[in-house]
Each structure stands twice: as C-alpha cells, then as structure tokens.
Protein backbone atom coordinates (compact mmCIF):
# COMPACT_ATOMS: atom_id res chain seq x y z
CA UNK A 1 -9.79 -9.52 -11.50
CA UNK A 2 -10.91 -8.51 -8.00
CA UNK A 3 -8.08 -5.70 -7.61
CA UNK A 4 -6.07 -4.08 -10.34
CA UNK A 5 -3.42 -1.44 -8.85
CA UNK A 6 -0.58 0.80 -10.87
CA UNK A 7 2.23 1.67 -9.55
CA UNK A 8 6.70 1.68 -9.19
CA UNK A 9 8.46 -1.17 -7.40
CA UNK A 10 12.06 -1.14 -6.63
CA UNK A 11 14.74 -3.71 -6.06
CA UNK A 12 16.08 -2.41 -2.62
CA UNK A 13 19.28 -3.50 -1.08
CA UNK A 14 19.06 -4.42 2.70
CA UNK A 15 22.16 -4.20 4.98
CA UNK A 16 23.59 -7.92 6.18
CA UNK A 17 24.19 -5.63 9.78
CA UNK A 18 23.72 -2.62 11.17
CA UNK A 19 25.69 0.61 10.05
CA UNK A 20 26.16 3.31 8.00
CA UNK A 21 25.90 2.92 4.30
CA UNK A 22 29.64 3.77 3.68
CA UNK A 23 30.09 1.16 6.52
CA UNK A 24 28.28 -1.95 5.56
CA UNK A 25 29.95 -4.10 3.36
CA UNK A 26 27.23 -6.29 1.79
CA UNK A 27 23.48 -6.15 1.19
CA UNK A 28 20.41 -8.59 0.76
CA UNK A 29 18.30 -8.39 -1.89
CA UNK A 30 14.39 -7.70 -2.05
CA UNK A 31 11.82 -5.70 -3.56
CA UNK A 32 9.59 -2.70 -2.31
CA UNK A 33 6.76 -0.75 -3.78
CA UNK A 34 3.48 0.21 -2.22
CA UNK A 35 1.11 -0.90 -4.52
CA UNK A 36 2.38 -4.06 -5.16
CA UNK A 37 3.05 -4.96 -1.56
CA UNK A 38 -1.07 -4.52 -1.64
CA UNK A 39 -1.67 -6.61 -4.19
CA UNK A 40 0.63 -9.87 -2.91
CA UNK A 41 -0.90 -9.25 0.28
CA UNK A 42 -4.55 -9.61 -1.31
CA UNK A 43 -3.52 -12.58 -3.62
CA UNK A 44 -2.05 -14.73 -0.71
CA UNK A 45 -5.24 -14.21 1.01
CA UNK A 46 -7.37 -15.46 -2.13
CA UNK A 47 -7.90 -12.92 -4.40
CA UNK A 48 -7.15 -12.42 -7.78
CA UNK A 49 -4.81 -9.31 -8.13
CA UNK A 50 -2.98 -7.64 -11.68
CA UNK A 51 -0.28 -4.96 -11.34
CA UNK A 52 0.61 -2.94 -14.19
CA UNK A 53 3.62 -0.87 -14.42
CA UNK A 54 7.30 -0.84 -16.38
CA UNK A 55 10.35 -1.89 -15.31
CA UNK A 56 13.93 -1.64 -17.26
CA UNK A 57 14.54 -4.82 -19.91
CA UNK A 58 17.36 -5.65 -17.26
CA UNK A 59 17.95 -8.39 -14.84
CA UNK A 60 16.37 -6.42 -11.80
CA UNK A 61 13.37 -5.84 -13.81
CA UNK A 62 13.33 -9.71 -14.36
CA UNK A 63 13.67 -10.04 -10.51
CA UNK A 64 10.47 -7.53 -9.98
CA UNK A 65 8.22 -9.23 -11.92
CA UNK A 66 9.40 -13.22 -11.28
CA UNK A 67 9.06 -12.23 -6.98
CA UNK A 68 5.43 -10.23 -7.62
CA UNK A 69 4.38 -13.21 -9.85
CA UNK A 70 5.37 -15.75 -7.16
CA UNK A 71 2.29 -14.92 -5.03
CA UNK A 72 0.19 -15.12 -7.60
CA UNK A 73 -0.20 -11.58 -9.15
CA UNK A 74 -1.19 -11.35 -12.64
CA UNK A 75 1.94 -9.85 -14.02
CA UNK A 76 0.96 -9.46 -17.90
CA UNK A 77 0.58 -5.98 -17.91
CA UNK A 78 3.89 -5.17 -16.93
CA UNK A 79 5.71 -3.00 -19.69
CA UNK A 80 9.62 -3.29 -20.27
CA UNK A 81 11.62 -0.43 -21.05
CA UNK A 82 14.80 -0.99 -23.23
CA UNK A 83 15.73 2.11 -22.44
CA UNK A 84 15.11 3.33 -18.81
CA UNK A 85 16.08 1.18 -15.91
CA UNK A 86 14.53 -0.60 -13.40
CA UNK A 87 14.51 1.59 -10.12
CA UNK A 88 16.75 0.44 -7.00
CA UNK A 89 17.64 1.98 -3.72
CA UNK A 90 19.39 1.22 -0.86
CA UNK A 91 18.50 1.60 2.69
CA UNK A 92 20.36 1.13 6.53
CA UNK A 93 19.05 -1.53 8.77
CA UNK A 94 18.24 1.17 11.37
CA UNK A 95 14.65 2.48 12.84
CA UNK A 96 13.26 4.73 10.16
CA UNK A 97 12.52 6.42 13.06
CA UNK A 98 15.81 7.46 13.95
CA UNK A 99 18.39 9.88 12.69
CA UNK A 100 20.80 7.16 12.17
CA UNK A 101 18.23 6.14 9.46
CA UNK A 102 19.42 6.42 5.92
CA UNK A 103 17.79 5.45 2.23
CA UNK A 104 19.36 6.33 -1.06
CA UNK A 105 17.67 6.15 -3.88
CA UNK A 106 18.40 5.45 -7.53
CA UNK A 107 15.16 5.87 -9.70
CA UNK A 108 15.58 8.89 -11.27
CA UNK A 109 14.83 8.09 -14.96
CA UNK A 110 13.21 5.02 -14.23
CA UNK A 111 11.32 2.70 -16.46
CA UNK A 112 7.90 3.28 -14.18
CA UNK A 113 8.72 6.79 -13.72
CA UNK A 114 7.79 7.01 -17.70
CA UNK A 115 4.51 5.81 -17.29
CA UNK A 116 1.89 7.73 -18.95
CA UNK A 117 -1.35 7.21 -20.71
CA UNK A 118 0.19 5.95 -24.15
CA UNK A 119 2.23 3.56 -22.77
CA UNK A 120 0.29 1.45 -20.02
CA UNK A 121 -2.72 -0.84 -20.61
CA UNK A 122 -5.47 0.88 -19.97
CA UNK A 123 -7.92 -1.71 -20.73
CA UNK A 124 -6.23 -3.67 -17.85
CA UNK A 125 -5.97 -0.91 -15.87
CA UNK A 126 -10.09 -1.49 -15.55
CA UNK A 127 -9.91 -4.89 -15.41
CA UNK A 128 -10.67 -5.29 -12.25
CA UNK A 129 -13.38 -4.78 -9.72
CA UNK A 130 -10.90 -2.19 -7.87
CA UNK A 131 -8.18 -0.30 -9.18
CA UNK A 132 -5.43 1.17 -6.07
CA UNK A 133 -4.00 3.63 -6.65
CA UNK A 134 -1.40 5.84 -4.42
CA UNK A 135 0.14 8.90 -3.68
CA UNK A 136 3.48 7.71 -5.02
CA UNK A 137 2.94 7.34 -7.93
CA UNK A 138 1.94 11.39 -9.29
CA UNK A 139 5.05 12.36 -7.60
CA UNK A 140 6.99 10.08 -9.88
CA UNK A 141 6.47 12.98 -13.25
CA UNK A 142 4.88 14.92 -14.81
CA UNK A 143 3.55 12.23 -16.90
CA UNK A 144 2.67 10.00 -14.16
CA UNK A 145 0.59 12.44 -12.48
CA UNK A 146 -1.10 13.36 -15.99
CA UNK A 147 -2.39 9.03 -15.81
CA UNK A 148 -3.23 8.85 -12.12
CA UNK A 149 -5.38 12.47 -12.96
CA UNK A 150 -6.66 10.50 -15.73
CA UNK A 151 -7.73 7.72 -13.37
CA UNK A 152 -9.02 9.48 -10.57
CA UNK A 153 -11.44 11.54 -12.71
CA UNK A 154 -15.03 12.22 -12.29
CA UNK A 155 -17.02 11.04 -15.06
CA UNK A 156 -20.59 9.10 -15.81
CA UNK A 157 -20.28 5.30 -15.73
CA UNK A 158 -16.66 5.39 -14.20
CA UNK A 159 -15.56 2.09 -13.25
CA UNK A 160 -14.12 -0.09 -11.39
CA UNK A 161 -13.65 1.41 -7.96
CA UNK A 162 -11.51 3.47 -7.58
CA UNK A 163 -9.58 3.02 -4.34
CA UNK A 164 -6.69 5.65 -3.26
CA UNK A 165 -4.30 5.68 -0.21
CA UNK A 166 -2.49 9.22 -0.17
CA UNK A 167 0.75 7.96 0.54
CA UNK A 168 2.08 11.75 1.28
CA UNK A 169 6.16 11.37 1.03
CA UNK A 170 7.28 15.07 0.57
CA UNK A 171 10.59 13.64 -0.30
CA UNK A 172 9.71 12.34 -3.75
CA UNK A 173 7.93 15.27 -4.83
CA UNK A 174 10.35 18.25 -7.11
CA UNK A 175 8.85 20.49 -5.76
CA UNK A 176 7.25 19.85 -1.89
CA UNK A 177 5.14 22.55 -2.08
CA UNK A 178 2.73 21.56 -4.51
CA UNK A 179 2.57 18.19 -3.91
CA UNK A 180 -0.40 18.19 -0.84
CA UNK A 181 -2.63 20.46 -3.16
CA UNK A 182 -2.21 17.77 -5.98
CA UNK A 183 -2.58 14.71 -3.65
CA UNK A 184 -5.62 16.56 -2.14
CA UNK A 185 -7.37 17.05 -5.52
CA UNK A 186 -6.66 13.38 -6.28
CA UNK A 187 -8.72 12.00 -3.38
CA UNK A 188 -11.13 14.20 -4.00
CA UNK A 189 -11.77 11.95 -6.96
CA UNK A 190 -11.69 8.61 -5.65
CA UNK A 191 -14.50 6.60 -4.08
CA UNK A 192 -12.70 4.98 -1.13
CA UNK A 193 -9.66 6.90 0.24
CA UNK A 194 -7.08 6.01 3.10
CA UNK A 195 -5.29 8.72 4.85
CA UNK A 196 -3.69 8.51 8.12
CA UNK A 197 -4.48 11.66 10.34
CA UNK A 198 -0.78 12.61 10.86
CA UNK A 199 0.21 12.93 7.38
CA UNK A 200 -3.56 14.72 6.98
CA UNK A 201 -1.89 17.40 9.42
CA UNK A 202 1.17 17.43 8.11
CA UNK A 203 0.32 17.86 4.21
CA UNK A 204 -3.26 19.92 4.40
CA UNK A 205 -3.13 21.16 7.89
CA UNK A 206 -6.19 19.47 8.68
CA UNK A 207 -6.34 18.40 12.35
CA UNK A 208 -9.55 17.97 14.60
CA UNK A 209 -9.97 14.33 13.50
CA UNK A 210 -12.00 12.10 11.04
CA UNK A 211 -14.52 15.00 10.84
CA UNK A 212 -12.42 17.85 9.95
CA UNK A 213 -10.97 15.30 7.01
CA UNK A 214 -14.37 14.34 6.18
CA UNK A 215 -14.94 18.43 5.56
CA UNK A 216 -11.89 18.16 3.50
CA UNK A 217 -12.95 15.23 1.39
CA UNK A 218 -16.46 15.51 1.13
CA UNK A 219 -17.00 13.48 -2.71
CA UNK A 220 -15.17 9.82 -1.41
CA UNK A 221 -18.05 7.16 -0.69
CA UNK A 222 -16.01 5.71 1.52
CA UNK A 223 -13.18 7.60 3.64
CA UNK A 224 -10.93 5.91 5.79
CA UNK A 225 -9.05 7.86 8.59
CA UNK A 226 -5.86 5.80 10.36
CA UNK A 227 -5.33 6.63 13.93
CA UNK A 228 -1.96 4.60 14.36
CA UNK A 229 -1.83 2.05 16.75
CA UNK A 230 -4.95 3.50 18.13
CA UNK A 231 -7.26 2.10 15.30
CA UNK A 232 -9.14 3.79 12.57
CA UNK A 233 -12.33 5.30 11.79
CA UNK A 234 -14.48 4.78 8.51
CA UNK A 235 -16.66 7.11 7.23
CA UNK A 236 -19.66 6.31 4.54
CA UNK A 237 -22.10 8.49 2.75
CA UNK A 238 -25.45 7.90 4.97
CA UNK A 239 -23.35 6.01 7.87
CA UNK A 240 -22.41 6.95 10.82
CA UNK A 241 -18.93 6.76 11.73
CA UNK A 242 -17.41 3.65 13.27
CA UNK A 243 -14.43 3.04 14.75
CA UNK A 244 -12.36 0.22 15.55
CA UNK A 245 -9.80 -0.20 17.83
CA UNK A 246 -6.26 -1.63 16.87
CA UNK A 247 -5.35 -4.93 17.94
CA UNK A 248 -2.58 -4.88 20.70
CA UNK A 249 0.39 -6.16 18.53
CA UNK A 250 3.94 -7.83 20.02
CA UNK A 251 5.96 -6.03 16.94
CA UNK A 252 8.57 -7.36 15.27
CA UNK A 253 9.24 -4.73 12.71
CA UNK A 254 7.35 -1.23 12.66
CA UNK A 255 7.14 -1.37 8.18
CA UNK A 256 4.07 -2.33 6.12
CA UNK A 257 1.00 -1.74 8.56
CA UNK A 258 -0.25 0.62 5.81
CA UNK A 259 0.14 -1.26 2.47
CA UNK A 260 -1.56 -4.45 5.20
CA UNK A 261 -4.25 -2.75 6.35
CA UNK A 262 -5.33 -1.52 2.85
CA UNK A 263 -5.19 -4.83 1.68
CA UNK A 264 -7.67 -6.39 4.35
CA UNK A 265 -10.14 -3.65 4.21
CA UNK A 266 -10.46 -4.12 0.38
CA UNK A 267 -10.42 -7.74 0.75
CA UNK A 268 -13.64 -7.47 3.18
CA UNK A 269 -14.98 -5.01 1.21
CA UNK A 270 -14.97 -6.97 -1.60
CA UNK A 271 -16.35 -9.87 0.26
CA UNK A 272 -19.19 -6.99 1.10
CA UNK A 273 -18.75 -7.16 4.62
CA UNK A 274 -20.53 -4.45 6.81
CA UNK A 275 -17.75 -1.04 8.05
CA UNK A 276 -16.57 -2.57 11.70
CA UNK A 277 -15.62 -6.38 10.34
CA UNK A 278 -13.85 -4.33 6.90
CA UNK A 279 -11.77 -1.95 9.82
CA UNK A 280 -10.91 -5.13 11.70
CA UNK A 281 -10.39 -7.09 8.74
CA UNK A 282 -7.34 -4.22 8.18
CA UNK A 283 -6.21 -4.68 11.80
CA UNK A 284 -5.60 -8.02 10.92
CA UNK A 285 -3.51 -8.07 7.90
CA UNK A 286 -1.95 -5.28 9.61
CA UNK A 287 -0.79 -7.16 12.54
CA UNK A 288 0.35 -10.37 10.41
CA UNK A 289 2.84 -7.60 8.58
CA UNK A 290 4.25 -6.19 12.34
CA UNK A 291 4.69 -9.64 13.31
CA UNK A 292 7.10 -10.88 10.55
CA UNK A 293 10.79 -9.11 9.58
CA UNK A 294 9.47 -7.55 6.34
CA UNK A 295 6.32 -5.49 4.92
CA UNK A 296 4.28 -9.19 3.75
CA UNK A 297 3.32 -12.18 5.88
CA UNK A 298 1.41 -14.83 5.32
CA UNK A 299 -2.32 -13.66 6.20
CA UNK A 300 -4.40 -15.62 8.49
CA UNK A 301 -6.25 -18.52 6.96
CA UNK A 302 -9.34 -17.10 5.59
CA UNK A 303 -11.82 -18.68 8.45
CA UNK A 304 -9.53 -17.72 11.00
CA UNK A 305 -9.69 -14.08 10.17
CA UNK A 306 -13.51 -14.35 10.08
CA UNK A 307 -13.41 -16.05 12.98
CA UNK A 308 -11.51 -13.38 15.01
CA UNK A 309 -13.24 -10.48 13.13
CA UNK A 310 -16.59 -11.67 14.35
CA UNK A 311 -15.39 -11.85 18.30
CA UNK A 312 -17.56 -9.51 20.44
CA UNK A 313 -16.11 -5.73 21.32
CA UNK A 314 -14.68 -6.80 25.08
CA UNK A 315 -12.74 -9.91 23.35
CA UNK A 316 -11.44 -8.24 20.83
CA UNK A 317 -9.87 -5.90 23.07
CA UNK A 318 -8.44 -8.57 24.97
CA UNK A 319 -6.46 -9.94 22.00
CA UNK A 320 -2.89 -9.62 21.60
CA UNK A 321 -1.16 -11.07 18.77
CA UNK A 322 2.20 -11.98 18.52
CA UNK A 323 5.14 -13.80 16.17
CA UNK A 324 3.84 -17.00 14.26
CA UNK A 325 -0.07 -15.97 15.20
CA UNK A 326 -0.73 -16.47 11.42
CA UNK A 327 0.85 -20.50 11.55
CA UNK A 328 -2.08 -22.30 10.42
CA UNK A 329 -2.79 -20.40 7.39
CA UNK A 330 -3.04 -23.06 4.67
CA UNK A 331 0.79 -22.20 2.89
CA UNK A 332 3.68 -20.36 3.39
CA UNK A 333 4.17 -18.19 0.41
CA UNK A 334 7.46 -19.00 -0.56
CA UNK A 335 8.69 -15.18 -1.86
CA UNK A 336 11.59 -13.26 -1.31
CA UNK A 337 11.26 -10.48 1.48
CA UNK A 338 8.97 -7.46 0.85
CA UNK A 339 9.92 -3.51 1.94
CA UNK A 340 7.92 -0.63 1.96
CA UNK A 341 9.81 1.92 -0.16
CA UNK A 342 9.92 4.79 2.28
C-alpha cells in the first residue's frame, strides 16, 4: 500500500434546500470523514490507499464502506461493531461561514469512537508506505487518543511515515482546553505535519509565520504551513523554505481544500518529487475539490497535473482554474458525494 490512514467517517445528511434544520423537510445522503476523503482522493489519482476504522453492523455502516470502496480504497480493515453505531450528523446547506450555519451531530458512542489498540489491525495499520493520521481522531476518546499516541511515537526503526494534519476542531474535544497541548505533542511526533497558520494561532498561540511554527515543531522532517488562498510554505530539515503560491481558483464550494491538498502533496511525495512541484501538486488537488459541489473531484489526469506543475513561476501565476478544468482526466469516479465533517 502507498498510504494507509485511520480514522471516523460519518453518513451526513445534506439539506434538498436551504433552511434551518427544523425547516427543511428532506435530506440527501453522503458520507464525510477527513481521512478517508484523503485516501479516495489519492486512489482516484492512482494510488493504492487502505483505511482502517469501525463502523456499526448497520445499514449506514454498509453504506460507509460500499461508497469508500467504490474508488478503490482497500476496505478490509474495517472493523464492525454489533454494538455501537455507525456515526451520522446532519448539517444546513448554508456557508459554514455564516451564523445561519448549523451541524448536529450524532456520534456519541460510535463504533470508530471505540477504537483502540486491541481492536484495530495494527499490522495494517503499517501496511503502507504512509500512514495519515489527524487531529480528529484523539478527540474522539480516551481510547482513541491512547492509539493515535501509540502511532505517533518516537521509537528506533519506526515505520512507515508517519504523516499528520492537525485538524484542530475545539468542538469535538470534552474538554477544549486540553485539546491544543495534546494535538501539539502529537505533531511533535510525526515526520511530515500539515497545519494551517490560523488554527496554529488559534490553538498554540503561535503567530509570526512558518518560522515561529517551525520553533514550535522542531522534530517533523517535513512541516507544512497553509497560508489559505495565499499558498503554503514547506519546511525540510537542511532546506530552505519554499513557498508556493495558490492557484487563483473560480470556487464553487469553499469545503475540502484541506483533506485535497494533503492528498496531492503525499501523492508527489511519494512519487519523490522535489518541495515546490509537492506544494503545487497540493494546489492542484486542492483546486479540483473548490471546483466541484462536494469535498472530492475527479483529479487531473496524472500528465496533466505534471504538466501544469512543471509551468515556469510567471505562468503559473497566470493560471486560473475554473468548473470542469479536471474534464479530461481518464474516468469519472462514479461515487456518491463526499463532505468534510466540520
């Protein structure tokens, strides 16, 4: 396997029309989960991808795994629960932006949210050439955090990679406070981390850009710093820094930049590509996700991507990439709708 990742998906319900939750009187159904949405991203574009996790012995469990599988992730190690359920939530069709926003959630108890080091496979947890891991998933319970600890430690011959995108969602944590300290000592022991510099402020405080977080995170090989729609810098051991520009981006929906970008800058660094075609490699799978209704697109044709990521600096920031950019890639992929689970 090129990329193994653990983590929760959800069914989530999606409004048929805008409204309040007490106000809308049907819903679509789809599925949402961070690390997941990575790993379909990675296997349309090539790759060969496992998720392991537990869902509820239950119909939407049956839907998590049958949609995942669908693009081609290697579902095997995917526990069922007879007694916990899958997770669900619903959300309103509204900017998460905006206080009309609204997402109820119903995973309290659930079948993932049991995970723990006696009941996963660990052997296919290091499977792969890269295990992802998130933030999410420690905030899940006590003994979720215990495995991802597990994972993310520091020890002599440690492999695969061990890739980690802090995820910081205050909401899911019991109690807020502790959570940045915990997700902060996690990154600490991966090898590649992603952290975007707003939720860097707003969980650790850290501002003064990809150098203050570089003070903060001094053990990751590889740290990866998200400006927004202004680009991102990397940061290697013995490198310089290098940053790259965002791509200028006609956006259809503002959800699954993150979960996209991760997925092209492992894919490239997999492939071994030097830092500035791996940050536009991101930028790329990031702007097929803005340019389609949900979190996953169809990625660009392999060549194509290579072709655009090897454009010179001034072209590059002439591109702008809109709705159906992605056409020629070789399939669609034929899934149900992906969300990010806020």
């Amino acid at each position: 396997m090129d990329v193994v990742a653990l983590g929760e998906s959800m069914v989530t319900f999606l409004p048929a029309r805008p409204g309040r939750l007490a106000d809308v009187p049907s819903f679509d159904r789809g599925i949402g989960g961070a690390e997941s949405n990575v790993l379909c991203a990675l296997a349309a574009a090539g790759h060969t991808t496992r998720w392991v996790s537990r869902v509820g012995a239950d119909g939407f469990g049956d839907h998590l795994v049958e949609a995942i599988a669908r693009y081609g992730v290697d579902t095997s190690a995917v526990g069922r629960d007879p007694h916990r359920p899958t997770g669900i939530y619903f959300r309103t069709a509204d900017d998460r932006d905006t206080d009309a926003h609204e997402v109820v959630y119903y995973r309290a108890g659930s079948a993932a949210s049991a995970m723990a080091r006696g009941s996963v496979d660990e052997d296919a947890l290091t499977s792969g050439r890269v295990l992802h891991l998130s933030g999410i998933t420690p905030a899940l319970s006590a003994d979720c955090l215990d495995l991802v600890r597990h994972l993310c430690g520091r020890r002599a011959g440690r492999a695969p990679l061990v890739s980690f995108d802090v995820n910081h969602r205050p909401g899911l944590w019991k109690d807020a406070a502790t959570g940045p300290d915990v997700l902060l000592d996690l990154a600490r022991g991966a090898d590649l981390v992603f952290v975007g510099e707003d939720e860097a402020a707003t969980a650790w405080g850290v501002t003064g850009g990809p150098d203050a977080l570089r003070a903060a995170l001094p053990e990751p090989a590889t740290l990866v710093v998200k400006h927004g729609s202004r680009g991102a810098t990397v940061l290697r051991h013995g490198e310089d820094p290098v940053f790259q520009a965002a791509l200028r981006v006609d956006v259809v929906a503002p959800v699954g930049a993150g979960d996209a970008f991760a997925a092209g800058f492992l894919s490239a660094t997999l492939r071994g590509l030097p830092a500035t075609q791996r940050l536009r490699h991101g930028h790329l799978m990031a702007a097929a996700a803005l340019t389609v209704p949900g979190d996953l697109a169809t990625p660009p044709a392999r060549a194509h991507a290579d072709r655009l990521a090897a454009v010179d600096d001034a072209t590059w920031g002439t591109l702008r990439l809109g709705p159906g950019w992605t056409a020629n890639a070789p399939e669609e992929s034929g899934a149900d709708e992906e969300v990010r689970t806020p």
